[in-house]
Protein backbone atom coordinates (compact mmCIF):
# COMPACT_ATOMS: atom_id res chain seq x y z
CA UNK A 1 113.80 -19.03 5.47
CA UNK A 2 112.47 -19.34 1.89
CA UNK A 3 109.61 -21.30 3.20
CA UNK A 4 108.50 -18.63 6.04
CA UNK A 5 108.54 -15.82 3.34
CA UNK A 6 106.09 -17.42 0.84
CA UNK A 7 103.22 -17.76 3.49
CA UNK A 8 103.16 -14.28 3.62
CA UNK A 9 103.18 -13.82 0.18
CA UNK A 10 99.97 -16.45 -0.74
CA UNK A 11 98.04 -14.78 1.92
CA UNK A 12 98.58 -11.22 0.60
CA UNK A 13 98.22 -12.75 -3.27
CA UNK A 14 94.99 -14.00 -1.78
CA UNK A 15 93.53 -11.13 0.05
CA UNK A 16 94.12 -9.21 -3.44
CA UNK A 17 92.15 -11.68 -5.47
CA UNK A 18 89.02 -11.40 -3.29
CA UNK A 19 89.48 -7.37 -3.50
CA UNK A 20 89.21 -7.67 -6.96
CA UNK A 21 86.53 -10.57 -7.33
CA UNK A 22 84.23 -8.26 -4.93
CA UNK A 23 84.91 -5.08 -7.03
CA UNK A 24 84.21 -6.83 -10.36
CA UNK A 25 80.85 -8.21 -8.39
CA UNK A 26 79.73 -4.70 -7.27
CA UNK A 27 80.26 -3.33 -10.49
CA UNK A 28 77.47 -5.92 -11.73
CA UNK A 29 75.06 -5.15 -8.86
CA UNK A 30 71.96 -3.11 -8.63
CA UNK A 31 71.33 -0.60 -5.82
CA UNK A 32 68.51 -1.92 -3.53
CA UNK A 33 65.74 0.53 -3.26
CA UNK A 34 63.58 1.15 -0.02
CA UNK A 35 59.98 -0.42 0.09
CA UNK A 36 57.80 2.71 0.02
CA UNK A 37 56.21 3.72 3.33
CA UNK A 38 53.41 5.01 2.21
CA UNK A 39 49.88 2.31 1.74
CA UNK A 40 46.82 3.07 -0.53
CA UNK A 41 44.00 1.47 0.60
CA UNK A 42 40.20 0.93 -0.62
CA UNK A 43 38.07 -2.61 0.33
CA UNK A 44 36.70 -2.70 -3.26
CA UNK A 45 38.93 -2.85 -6.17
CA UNK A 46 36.34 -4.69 -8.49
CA UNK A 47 32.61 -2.87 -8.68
CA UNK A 48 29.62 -3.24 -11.08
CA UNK A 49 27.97 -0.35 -12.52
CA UNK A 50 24.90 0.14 -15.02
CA UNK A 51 25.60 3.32 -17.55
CA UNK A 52 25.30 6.52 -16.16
CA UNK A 53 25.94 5.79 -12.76
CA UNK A 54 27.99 6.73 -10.20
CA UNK A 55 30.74 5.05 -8.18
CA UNK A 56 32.38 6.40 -5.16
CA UNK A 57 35.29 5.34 -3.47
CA UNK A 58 36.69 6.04 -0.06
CA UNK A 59 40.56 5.63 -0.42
CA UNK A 60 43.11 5.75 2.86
CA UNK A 61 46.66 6.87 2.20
CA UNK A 62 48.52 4.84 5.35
CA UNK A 63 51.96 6.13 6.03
CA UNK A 64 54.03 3.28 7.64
CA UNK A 65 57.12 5.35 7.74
CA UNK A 66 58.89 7.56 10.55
CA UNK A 67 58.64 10.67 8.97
CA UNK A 68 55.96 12.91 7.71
CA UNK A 69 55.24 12.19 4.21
CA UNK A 70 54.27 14.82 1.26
CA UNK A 71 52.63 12.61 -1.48
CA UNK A 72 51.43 13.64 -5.09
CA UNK A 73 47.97 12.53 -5.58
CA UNK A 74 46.29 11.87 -9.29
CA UNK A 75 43.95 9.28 -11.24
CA UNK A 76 45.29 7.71 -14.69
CA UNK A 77 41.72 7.08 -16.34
CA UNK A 78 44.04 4.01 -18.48
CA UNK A 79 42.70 5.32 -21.35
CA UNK A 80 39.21 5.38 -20.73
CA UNK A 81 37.07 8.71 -21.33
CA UNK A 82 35.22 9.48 -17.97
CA UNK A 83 34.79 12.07 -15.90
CA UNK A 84 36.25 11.54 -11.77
CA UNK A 85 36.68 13.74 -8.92
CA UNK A 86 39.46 13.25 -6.20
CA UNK A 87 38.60 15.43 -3.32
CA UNK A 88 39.30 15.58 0.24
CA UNK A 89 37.37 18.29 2.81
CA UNK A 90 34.65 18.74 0.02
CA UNK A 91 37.38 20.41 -2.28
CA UNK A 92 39.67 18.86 -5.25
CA UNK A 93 43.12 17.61 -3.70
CA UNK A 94 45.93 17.24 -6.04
CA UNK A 95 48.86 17.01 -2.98
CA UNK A 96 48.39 16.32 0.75
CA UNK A 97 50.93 15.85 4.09
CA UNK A 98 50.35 12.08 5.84
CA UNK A 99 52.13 12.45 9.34
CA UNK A 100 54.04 9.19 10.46
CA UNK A 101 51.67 6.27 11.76
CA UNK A 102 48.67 8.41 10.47
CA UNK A 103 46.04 7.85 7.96
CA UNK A 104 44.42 10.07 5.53
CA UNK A 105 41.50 9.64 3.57
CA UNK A 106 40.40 11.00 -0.26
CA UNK A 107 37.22 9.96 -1.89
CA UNK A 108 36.84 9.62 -5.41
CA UNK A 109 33.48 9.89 -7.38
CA UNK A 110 33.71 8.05 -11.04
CA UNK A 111 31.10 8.59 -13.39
CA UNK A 112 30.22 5.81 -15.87
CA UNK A 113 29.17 7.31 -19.23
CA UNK A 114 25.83 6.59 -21.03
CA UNK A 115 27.68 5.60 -24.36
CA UNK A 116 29.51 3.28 -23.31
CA UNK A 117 29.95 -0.88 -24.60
CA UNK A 118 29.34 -3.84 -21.72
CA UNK A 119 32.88 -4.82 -20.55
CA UNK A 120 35.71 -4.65 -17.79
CA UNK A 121 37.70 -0.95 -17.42
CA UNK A 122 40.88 -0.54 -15.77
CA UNK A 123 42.09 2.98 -13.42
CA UNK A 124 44.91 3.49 -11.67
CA UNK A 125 45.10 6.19 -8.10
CA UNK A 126 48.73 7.13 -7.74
CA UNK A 127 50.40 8.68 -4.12
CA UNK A 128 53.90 9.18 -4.51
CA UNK A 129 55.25 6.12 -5.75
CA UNK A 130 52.18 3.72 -4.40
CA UNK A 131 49.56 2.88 -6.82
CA UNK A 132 45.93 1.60 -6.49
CA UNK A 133 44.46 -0.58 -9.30
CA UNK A 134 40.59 -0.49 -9.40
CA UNK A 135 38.02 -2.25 -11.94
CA UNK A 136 34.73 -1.32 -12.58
CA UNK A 137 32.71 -4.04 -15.04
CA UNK A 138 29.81 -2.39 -17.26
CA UNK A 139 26.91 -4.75 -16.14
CA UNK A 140 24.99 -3.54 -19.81
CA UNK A 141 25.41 -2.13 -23.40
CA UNK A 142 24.82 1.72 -22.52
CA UNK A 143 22.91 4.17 -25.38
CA UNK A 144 22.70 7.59 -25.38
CA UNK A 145 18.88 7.61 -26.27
CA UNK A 146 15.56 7.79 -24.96
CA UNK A 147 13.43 5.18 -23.95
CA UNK A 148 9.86 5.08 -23.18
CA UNK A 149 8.51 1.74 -21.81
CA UNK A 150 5.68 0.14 -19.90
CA UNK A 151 5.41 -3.49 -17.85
CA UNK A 152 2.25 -4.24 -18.79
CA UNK A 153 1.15 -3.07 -22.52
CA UNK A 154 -1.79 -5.45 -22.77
CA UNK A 155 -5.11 -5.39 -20.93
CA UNK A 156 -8.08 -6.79 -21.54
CA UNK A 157 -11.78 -5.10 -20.61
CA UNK A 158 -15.51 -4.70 -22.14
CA UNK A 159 -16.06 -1.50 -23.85
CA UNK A 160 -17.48 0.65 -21.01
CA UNK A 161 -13.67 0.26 -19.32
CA UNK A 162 -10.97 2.27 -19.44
CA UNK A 163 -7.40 0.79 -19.86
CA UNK A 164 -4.99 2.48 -17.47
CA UNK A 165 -0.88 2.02 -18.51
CA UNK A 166 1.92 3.00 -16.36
CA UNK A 167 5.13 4.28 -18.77
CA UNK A 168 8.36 5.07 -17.67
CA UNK A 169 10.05 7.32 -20.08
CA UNK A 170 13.93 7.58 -19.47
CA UNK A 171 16.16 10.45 -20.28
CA UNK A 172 19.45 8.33 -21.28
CA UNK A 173 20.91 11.26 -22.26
CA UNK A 174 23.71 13.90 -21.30
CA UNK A 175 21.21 17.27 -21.11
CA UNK A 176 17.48 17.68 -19.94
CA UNK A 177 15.19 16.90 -22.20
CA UNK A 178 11.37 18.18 -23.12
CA UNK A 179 9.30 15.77 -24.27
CA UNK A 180 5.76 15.92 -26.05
CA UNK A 181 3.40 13.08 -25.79
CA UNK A 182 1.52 11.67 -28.44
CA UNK A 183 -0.78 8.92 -29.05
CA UNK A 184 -1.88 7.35 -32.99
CA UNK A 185 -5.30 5.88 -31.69
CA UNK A 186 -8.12 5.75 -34.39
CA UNK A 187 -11.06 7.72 -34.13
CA UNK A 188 -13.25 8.32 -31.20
CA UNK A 189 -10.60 6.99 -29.10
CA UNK A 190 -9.79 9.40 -25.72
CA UNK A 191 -6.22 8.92 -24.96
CA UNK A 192 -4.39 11.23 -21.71
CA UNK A 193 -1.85 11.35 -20.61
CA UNK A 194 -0.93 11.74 -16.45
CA UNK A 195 2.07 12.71 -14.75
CA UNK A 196 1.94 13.29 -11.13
CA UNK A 197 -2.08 14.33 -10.34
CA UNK A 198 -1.80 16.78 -13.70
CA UNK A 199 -3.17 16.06 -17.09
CA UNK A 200 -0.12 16.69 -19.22
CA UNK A 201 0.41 17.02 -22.66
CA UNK A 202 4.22 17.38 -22.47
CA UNK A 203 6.89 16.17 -19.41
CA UNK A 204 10.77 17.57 -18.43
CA UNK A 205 13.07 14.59 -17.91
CA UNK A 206 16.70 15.57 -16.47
CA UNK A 207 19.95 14.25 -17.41
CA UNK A 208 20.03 10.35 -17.11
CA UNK A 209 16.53 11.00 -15.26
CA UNK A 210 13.37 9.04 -15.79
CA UNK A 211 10.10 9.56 -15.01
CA UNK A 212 6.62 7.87 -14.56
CA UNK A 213 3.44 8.71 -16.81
CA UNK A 214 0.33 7.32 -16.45
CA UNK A 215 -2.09 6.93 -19.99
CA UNK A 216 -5.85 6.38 -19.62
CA UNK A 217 -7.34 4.72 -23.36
CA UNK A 218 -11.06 5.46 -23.32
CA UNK A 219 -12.85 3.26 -26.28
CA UNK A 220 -15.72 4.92 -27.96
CA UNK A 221 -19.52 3.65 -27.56
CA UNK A 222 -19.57 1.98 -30.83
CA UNK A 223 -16.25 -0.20 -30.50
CA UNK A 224 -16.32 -3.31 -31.27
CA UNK A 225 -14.68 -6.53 -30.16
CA UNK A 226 -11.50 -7.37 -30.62
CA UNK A 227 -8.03 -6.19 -29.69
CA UNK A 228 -6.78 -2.77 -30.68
CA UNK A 229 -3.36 -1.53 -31.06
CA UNK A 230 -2.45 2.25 -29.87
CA UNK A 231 0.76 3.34 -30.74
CA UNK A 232 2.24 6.10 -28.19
CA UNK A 233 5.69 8.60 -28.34
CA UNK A 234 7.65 11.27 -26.73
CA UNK A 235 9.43 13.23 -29.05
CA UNK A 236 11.35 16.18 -29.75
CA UNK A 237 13.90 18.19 -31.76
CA UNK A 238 16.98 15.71 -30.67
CA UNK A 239 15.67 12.39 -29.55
CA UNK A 240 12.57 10.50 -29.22
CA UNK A 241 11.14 6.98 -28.28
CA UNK A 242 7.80 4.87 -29.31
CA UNK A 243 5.79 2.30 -27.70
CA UNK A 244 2.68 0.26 -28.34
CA UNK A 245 0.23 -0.22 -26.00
CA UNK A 246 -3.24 -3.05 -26.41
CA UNK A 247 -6.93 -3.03 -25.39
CA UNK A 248 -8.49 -5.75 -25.79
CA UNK A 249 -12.23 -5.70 -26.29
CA UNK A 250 -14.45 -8.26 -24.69
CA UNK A 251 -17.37 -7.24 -26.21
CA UNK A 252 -19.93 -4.00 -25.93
CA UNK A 253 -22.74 -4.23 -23.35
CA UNK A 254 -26.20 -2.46 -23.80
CA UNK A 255 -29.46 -3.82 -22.78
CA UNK A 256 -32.80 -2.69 -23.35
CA UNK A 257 -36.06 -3.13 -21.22
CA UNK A 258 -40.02 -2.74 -23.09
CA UNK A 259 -43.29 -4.41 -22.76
CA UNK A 260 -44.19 -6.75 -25.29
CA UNK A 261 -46.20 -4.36 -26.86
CA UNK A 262 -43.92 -1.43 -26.62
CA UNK A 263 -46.56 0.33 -25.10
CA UNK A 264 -45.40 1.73 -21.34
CA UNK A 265 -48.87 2.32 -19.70
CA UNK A 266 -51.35 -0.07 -18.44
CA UNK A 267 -54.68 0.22 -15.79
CA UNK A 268 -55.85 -1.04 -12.80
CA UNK A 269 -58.46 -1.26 -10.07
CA UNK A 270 -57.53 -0.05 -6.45
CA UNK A 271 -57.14 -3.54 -5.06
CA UNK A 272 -56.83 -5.61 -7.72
CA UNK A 273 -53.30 -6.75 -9.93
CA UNK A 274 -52.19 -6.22 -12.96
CA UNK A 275 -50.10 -8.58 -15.20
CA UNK A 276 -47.42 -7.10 -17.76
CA UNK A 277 -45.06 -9.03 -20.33
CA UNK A 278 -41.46 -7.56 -20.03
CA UNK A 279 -39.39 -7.99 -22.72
CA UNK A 280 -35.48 -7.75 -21.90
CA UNK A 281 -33.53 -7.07 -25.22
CA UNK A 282 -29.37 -7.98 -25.37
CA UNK A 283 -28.40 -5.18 -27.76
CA UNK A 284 -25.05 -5.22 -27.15
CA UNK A 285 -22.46 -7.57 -28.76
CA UNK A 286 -21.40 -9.86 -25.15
CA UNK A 287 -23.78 -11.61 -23.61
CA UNK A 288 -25.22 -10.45 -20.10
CA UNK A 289 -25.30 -12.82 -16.98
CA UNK A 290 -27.48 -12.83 -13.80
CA UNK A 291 -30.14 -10.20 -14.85
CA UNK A 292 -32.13 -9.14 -12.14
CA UNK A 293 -35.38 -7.22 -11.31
CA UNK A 294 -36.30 -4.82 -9.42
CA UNK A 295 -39.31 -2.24 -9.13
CA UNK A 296 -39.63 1.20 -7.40
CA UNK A 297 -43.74 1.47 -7.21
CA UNK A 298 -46.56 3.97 -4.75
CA UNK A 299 -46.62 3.34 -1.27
CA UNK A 300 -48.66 0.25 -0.26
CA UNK A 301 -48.77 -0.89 -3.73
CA UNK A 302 -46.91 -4.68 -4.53
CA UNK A 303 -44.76 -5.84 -7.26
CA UNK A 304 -43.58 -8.82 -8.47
CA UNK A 305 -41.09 -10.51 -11.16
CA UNK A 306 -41.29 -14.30 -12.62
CA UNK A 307 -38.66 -14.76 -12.76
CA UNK A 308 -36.75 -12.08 -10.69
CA UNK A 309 -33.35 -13.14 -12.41
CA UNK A 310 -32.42 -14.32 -15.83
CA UNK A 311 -29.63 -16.60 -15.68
CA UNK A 312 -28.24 -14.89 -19.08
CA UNK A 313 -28.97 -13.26 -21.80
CA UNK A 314 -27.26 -14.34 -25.57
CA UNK A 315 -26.35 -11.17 -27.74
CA UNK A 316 -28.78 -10.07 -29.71
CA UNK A 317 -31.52 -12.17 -27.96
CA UNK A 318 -34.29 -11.51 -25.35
CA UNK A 319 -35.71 -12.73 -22.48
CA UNK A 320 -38.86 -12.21 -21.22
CA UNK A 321 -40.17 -11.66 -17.79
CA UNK A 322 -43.82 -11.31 -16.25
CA UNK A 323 -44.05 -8.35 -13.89
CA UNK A 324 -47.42 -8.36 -11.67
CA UNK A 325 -48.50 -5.10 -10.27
CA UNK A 326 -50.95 -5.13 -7.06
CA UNK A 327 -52.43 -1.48 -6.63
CA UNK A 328 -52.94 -0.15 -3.06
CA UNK A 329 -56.90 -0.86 -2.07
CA UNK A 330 -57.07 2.71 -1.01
CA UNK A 331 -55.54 3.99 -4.02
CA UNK A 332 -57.46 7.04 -5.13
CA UNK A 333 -58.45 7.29 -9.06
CA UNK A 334 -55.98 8.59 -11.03
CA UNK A 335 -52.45 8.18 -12.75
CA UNK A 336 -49.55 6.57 -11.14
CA UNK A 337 -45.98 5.38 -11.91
CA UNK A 338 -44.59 2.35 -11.46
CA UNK A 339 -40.08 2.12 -12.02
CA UNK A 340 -38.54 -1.29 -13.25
CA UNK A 341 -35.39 -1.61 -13.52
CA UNK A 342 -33.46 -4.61 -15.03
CA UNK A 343 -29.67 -4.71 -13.51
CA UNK A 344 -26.39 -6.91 -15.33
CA UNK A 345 -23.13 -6.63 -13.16
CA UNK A 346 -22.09 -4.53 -17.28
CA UNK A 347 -25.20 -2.83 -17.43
CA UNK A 348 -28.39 -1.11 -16.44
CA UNK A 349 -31.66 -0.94 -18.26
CA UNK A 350 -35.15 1.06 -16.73
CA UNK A 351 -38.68 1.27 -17.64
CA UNK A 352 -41.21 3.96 -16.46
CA UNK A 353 -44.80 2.15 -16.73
CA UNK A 354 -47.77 4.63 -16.25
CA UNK A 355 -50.55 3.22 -14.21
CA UNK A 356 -53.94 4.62 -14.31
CA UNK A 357 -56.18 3.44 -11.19
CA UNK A 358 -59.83 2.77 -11.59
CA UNK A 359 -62.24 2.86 -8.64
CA UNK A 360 -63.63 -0.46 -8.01
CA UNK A 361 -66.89 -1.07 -9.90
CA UNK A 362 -68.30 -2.71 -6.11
CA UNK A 363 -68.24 0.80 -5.22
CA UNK A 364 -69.93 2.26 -7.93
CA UNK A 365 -72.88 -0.44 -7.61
CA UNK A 366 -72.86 0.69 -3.74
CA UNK A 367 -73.04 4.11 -4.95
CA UNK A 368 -76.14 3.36 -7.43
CA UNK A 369 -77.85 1.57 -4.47
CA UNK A 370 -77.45 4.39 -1.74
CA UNK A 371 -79.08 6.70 -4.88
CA UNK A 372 -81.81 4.36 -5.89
CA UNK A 373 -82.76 4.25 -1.73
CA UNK A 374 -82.75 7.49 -1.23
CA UNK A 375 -85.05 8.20 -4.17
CA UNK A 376 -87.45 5.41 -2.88
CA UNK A 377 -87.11 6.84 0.66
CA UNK A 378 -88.32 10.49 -0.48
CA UNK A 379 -90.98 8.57 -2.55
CA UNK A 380 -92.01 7.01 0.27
CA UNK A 381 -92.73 9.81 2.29
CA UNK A 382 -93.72 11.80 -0.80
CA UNK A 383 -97.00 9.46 -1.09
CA UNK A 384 -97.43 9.05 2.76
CA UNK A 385 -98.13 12.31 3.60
CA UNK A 386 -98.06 14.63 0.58
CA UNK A 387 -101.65 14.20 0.29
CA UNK A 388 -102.25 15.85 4.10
């Protein structure tokens, strides 16, 4: 008997010992929360940006769950000073409704600032309790400036060029900006400036905007060579930016074309030639290759050039070249003009030569004759039969 009564007992001690282990134990324990139904969702969580630009991001809000769900929507900027936009429909969304199984979809534009050091930035897009982490890495230092730069600041050319430059000029900062231009050239230099198919002396640049200027650098006559700095700018009340531009100066090219006597007239007799000594004079400070000769002369009448090219000419030095002039055999008396021109790829030199045409002194003997006959002839017949 005392043996069947203790079973009971143990069992009911028992059962009370695991009642109270179990409420000791769920006195400890945490409450398990739901996983949260609703998904944000973007395929790029890590961009690159340059300052100033702009990043937009198209961001689905899933919602997994059975029931419609009204979600909270907002941006923490973690710190970081830019300006964003969350919008939906074309207009700013701050709450929206995501019906079970559906998806809807926010966009957010982030705008990098111009100020702003190289480096890795942090956000966070919140929907209810779901969060989005995105990164965007500054690919380069950003300023808050203006900058006015070109690709190719030197060029080379003789002194009858003119050096053409392509600028950009950048507006790297947060208003529009109105720029004059400006060059420091030394005198009897011709510096313009070209924007679009318009001379300009002045350009508007928006807000992070840039634009493209073309500048033409005329070198006077007299330059000579070597290379020659021209310092350029853009400039106003606020901000302004400075570059320096080079010409380099092969050399000035002038050439000068004369008879050896200086004296531009000559004669001739309808038929015959006439030889003249051309003198070609390098007055520039380059030297002048393949020099050739060339005549513009009367109809019927010949001219020719030993030699009809000069290889090159030194500066300073000459070269001389023998010009022969054949007049037309039926050229009447009188004055006539013969062209020659002398013709470098740099430069062009011309010489008008005055010709005066003789007649032949055959005809004049001819003419004597036919006089001296016809005196005889009347003679003749004066004495034959004057006397009847």
């Amino acid at each position: 008997m005392l043996r069947a009564c203790r079973k009971p007992s143990l069992a009911w001690l028992l059962a009370i010992c695991f009642a109270l282990v179990t409420g000791v134990a769920g006195i400890g324990a945490s409450p398990v929360n739901a996983a949260s139904s609703v998904e944000l969702y973007t395929p790029y969580l890590e961009l690159s940006a340059p300052p100033g630009d702009s990043i937009s991001y198209s961001i689905d809000i899933i919602n997994h769950g059975s029931a419609t769900q009204n979600v909270g929507l907002s941006f923490n900027p973690e710190g970081n000073n830019w300006t964003y936009d969350l919008s939906a429909g074309g207009r700013t969304v701050s709450k929206l409704a995501v019906k079970p199984g559906d998806t809807q979809t926010v966009n957010l534009d982030l705008n990098v600032p111009l100020e702003i050091n190289k480096g890795s930035y942090k956000f966070l897009v919140s929907a209810g309790d779901s969060t989005l982490p995105l990164v965007v890495d500054v690919s380069e230092q950003g300023t808050f400036r203006t900058e006015l730069t070109t690709d190719q600041p030197n060029m080379q050319g003789h002194s009858d060029s003119t050096f053409t430059y392509t600028a950009t000029l950048r507006n790297r900062t947060a208003e529009k900006q109105t720029y004059a231009l400006a060059a420091q050239a030394q005198p009897g230099w011709d510096v313009t400036f070209t924007s679009g198919s318009n001379s300009v002396t002045s350009v508007d640049v928006d807000a992070n905007g840039e634009t493209s200027i073309s500048v033409s650098v005329k070198p006077p006559d007299s330059v000579k060579a070597g290379t020659y700095k021209i310092p350029l700018s853009a400039s106003n009340n606020s901000t302004s930016a400075k570059t320096t531009v080079e010409a380099v100066v092969t050399g000035t090219y002038d050439l000068k074309l004369s008879t050896s006597n200086d004296l531009l007239s000559t004669d001739v007799t309808a038929g015959s030639t006439r030889k003249l000594d051309l003198v070609l004079t390098n007055t520039g400070s380059a030297s002048l290759d393949n020099v050739s000769m060339s005549a513009d002369s009367p109809t019927g009448w010949e001219v020719s050039f030993e030699p009809s090219t000069v290889n090159t000419i030194a500066a300073g030095a000459t070269a001389h070249v023998q010009a022969t002039i054949k007049a037309d055999k039926k050229a009447l008396a009188g004055d006539y003009v013969v062209g020659m021109t002398a013709t470098a790829p740099e430069k062009t030199a011309d010489a008008q030569i005055r010709v005066a045409v003789k007649s032949s002194v055959l005809w004049g003997w001819v003419g004597i004759l036919i006089i001296l006959a016809v005196i005889a002839g009347i003679y003749y017949l004066f004495r034959k039969y004057g006397r009847r």
